[in-house]
Protein backbone atom coordinates (compact mmCIF):
# COMPACT_ATOMS: atom_id res chain seq x y z
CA UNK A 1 -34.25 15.84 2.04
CA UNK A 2 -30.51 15.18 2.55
CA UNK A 3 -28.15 16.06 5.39
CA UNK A 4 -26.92 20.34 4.88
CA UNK A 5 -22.53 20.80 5.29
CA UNK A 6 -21.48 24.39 6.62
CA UNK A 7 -18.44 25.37 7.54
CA UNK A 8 -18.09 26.97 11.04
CA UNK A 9 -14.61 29.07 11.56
CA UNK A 10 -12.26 30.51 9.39
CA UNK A 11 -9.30 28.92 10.33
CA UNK A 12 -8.88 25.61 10.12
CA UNK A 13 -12.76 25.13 10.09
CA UNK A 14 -15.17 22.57 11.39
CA UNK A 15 -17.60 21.17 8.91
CA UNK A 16 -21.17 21.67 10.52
CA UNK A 17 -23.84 19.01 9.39
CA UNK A 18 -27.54 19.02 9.78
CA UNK A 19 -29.51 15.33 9.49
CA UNK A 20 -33.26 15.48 9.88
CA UNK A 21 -34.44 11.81 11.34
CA UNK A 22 -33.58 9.41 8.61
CA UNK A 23 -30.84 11.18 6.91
CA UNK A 24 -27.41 9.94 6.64
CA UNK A 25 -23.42 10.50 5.89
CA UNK A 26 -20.55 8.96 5.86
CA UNK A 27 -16.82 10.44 6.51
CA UNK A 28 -13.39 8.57 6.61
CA UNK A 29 -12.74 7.43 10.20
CA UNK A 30 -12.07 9.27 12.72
CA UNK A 31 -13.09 12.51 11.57
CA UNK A 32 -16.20 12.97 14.25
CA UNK A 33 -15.19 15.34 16.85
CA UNK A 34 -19.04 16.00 18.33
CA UNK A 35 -22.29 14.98 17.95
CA UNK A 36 -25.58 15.29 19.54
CA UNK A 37 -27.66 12.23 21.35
CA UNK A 38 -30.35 11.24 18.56
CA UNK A 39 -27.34 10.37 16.16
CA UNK A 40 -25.90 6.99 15.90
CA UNK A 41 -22.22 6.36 14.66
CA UNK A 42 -21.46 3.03 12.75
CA UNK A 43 -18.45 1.98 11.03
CA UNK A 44 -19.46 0.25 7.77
CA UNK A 45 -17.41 -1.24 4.62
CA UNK A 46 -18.66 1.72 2.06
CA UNK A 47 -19.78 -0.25 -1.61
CA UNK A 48 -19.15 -3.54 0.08
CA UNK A 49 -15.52 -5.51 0.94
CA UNK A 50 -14.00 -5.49 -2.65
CA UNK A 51 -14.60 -1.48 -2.72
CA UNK A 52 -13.37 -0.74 1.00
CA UNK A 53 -9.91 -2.99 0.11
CA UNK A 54 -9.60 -1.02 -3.23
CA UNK A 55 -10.05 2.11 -1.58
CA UNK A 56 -7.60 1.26 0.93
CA UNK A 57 -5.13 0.26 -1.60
CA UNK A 58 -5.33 3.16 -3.54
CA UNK A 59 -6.12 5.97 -1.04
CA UNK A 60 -4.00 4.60 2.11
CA UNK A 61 -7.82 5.59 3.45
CA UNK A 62 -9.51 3.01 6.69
CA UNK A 63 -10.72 0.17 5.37
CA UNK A 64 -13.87 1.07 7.39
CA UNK A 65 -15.48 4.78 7.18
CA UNK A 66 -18.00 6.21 9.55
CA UNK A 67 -21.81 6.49 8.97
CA UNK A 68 -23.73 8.76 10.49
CA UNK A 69 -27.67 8.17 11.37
CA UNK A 70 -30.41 10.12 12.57
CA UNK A 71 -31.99 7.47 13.76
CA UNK A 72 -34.10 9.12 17.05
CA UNK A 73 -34.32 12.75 15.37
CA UNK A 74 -32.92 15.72 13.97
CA UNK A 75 -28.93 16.51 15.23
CA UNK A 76 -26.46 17.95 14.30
CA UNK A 77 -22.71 16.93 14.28
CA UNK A 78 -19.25 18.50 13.65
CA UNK A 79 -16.29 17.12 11.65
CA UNK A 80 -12.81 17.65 10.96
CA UNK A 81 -10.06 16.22 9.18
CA UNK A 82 -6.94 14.86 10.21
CA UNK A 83 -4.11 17.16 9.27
CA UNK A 84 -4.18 21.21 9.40
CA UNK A 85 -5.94 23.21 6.69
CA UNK A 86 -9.14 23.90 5.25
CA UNK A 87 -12.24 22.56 3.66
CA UNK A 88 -14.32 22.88 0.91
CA UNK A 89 -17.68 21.70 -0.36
CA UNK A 90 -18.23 20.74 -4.00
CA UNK A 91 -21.97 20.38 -5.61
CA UNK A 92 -21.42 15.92 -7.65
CA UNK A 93 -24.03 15.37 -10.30
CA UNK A 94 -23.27 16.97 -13.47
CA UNK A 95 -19.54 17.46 -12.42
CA UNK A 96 -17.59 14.49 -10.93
CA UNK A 97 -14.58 15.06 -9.42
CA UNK A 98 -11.10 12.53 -8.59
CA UNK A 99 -9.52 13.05 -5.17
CA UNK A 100 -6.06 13.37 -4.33
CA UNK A 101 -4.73 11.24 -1.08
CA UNK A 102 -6.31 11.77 1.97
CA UNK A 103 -8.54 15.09 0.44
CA UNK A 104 -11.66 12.92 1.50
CA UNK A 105 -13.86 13.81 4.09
CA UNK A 106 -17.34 13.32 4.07
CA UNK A 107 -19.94 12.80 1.59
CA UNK A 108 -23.98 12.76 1.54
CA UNK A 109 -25.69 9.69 0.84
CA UNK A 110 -26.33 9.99 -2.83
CA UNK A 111 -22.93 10.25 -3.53
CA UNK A 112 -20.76 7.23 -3.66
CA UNK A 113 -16.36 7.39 -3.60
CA UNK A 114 -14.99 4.95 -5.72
CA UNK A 115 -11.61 3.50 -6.59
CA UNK A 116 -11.01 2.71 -9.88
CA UNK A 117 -8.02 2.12 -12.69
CA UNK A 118 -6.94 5.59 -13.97
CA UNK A 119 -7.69 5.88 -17.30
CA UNK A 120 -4.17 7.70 -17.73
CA UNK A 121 -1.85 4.50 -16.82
CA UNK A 122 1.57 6.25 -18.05
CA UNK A 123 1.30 8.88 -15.24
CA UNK A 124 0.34 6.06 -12.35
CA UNK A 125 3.73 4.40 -12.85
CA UNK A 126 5.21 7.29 -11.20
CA UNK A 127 2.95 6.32 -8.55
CA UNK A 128 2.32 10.03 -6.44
CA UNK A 129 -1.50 9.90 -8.13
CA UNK A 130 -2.72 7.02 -6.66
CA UNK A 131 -0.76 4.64 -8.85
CA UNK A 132 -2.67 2.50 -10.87
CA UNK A 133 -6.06 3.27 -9.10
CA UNK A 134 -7.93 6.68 -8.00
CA UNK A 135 -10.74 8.01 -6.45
CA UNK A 136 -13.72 9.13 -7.88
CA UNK A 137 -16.77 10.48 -6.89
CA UNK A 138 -20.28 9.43 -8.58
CA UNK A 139 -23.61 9.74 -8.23
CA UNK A 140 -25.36 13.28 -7.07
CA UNK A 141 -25.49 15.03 -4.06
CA UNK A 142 -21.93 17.07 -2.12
CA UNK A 143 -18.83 16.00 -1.13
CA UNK A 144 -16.34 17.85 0.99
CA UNK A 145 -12.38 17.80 0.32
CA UNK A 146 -9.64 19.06 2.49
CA UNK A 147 -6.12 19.94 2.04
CA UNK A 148 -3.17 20.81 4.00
CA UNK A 149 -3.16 24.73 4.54
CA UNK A 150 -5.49 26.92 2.67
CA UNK A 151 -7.87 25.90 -0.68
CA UNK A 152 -7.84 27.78 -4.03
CA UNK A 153 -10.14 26.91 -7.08
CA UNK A 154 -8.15 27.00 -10.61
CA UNK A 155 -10.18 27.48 -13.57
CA UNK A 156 -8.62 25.23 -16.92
CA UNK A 157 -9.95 25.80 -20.46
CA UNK A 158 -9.35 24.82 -23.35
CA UNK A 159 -7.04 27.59 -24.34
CA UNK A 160 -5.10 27.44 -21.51
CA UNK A 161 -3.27 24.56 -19.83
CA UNK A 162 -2.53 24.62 -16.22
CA UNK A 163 1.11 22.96 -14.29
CA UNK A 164 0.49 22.31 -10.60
CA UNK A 165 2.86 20.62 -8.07
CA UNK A 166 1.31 17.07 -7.34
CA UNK A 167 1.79 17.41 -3.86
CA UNK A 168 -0.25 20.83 -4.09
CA UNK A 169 -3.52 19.33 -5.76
CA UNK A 170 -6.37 18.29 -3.69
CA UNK A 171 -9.17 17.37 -6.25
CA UNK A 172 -10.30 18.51 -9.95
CA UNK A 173 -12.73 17.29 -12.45
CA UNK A 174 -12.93 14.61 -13.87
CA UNK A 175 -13.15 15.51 -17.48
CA UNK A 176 -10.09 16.92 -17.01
CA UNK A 177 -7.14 15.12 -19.12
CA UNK A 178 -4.17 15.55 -16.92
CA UNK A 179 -0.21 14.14 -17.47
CA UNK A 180 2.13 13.51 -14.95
CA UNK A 181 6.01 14.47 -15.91
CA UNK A 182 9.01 15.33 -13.28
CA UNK A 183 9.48 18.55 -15.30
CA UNK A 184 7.67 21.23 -16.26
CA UNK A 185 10.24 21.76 -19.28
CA UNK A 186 9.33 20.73 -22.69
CA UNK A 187 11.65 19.12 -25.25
CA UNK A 188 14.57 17.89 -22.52
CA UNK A 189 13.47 14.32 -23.16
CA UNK A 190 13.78 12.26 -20.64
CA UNK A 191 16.63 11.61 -18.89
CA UNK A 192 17.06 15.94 -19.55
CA UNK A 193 13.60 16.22 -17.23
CA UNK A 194 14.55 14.21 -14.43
CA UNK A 195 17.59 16.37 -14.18
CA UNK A 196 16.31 19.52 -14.40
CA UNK A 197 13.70 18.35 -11.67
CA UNK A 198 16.84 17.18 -9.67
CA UNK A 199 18.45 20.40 -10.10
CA UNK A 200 15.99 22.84 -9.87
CA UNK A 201 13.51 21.12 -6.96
CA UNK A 202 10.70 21.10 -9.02
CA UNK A 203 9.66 17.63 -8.15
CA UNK A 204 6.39 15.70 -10.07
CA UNK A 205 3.86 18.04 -11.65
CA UNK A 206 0.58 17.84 -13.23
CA UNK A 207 -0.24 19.16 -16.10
CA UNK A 208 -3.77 19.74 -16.89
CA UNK A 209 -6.04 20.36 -20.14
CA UNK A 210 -9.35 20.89 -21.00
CA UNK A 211 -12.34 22.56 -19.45
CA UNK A 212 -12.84 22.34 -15.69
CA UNK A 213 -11.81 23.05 -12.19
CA UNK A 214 -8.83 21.89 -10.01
CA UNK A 215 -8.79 22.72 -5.84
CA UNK A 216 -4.85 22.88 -4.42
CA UNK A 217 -3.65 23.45 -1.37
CA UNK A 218 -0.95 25.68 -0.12
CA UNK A 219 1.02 23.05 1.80
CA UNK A 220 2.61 20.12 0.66
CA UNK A 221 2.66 17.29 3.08
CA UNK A 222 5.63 15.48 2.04
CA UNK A 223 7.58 18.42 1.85
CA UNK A 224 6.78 19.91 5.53
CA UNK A 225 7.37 16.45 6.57
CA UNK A 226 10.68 16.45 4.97
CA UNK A 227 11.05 19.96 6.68
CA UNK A 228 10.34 18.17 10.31
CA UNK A 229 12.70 15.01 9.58
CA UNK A 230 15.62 18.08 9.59
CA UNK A 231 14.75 19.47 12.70
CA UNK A 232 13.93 16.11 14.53
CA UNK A 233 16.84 14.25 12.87
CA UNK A 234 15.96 11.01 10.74
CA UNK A 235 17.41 8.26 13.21
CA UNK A 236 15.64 4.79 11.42
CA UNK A 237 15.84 3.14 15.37
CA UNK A 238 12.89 1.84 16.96
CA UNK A 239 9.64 3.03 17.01
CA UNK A 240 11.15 5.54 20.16
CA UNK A 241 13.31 6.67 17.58
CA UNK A 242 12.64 10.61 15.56
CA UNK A 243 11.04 8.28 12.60
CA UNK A 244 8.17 7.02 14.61
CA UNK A 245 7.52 9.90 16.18
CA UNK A 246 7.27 11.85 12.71
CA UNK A 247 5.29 8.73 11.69
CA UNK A 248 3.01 8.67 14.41
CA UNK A 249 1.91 12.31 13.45
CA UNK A 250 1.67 11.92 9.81
């Protein structure tokens, strides 16, 4: 038996979990909000020290995660992430999946959250995918993703590739081929992309092809933070200054 994920709400949902004595899961930190008195919380370096500091290099994530135990009995516990938006739980086996910043939440036991060298190294130098080093899921079992603001599933086959803002994707498959650009115009070259991205706010997108499934999100993070630096003002001061406090809550 392994630990059952619900979601309870509509908006901006908790994710319900079920352990029967023994089971086990493990979420990044901070993302218990309640759970009941025969459950044990530990923090624990997930797939040792060398994967925790990857992870934390690549993800930004805590260098420790949480573990939860039924140690003295069935409980039950709720979750949430850390910024506003939804949840969703995706079935890891015969589909493995890479995860966007922060999309991590929790994970059953027989799935494991790795970071590892992204096989397409001309789209990490622009950095916004992880740079150099992603996440990936392995082993079988469910994992659950958030994003900021609601989830959507996109279907990509082979006769039809699909262009999503970076800054909108939360997770996809990992037989997906994908390309980073900063244009979603063809045959500008170069220095003709980054303009037309300049000019026409399109930012860096992701192209992908193949045969799969990609989860976005309707909000982009860096963009509503951009939105809140022009109502709070961007004064670089002290840690009292509009930076820290914009800091502080992203």
């Amino acid at each position: 038996m392994a630990a059952t994920f619900s979601m309870i709400g509509t908006i901006e949902p908790f994710l319900h979990c079920n352990l029967k004595k023994g089971d086990a899961i493990f979420c990044e930190a901070n993302a218990m909000v309640m759970m009941e008195s025969n459950l044990e919380l530990k923090g624990k370096l997930q797939g040792g020290i060398m994967q925790s500091l990857m992870r934390r290099f690549a993800n930004d994530e805590s260098l420790f995660q949480q573990q939860i135990e039924a140690v003295h009995g069935e409980g039950d516990c709720l979750l949430a992430p850390t910024l506003d938006g939804d949840m969703q739980i995706l079935d890891v086996g015969a589909c493995q999946y890479t995860l966007s910043d922060g999309a991590f939440v929790a994970a059953q036991s027989g799935v494991d959250i790795r970071a590892q060298i992204q096989r397409n190294l001309g789209g990490a130098l622009f950095g916004d995918t992880g740079g150099f080093m992603v996440m990936q899921t392995h082993g079988s079992g469910q994992v659950v993703v958030s994003g900021f603001g609601s989830l959507f599933e996109i279907e990509v086959t082979p006769d039809k590739d699909v262009i999503i803002d970076n800054g909108h994707v939360v997770c996809w498959d990992s037989r997906l081929d994908y390309k980073l650009s900063v244009s979603t115009s063809k045959n500008k070259g170069f220095m003709g992309n980054i303009i037309n991205s300049v000019t026409s706010g399109e930012g860096m997108v992701l192209n992908f092809s193949g045969s799969g499934k990609v989860v976005i999100c309707s909000r982009n993070r860096d963009s509503y933070q951009t939105w809140l630096q022009s109502i709070f003002g961007t004064n670089s001061g002290g840690r009292g200054g509009s930076n820290g406090f914009l800091n502080n809550i992203l």
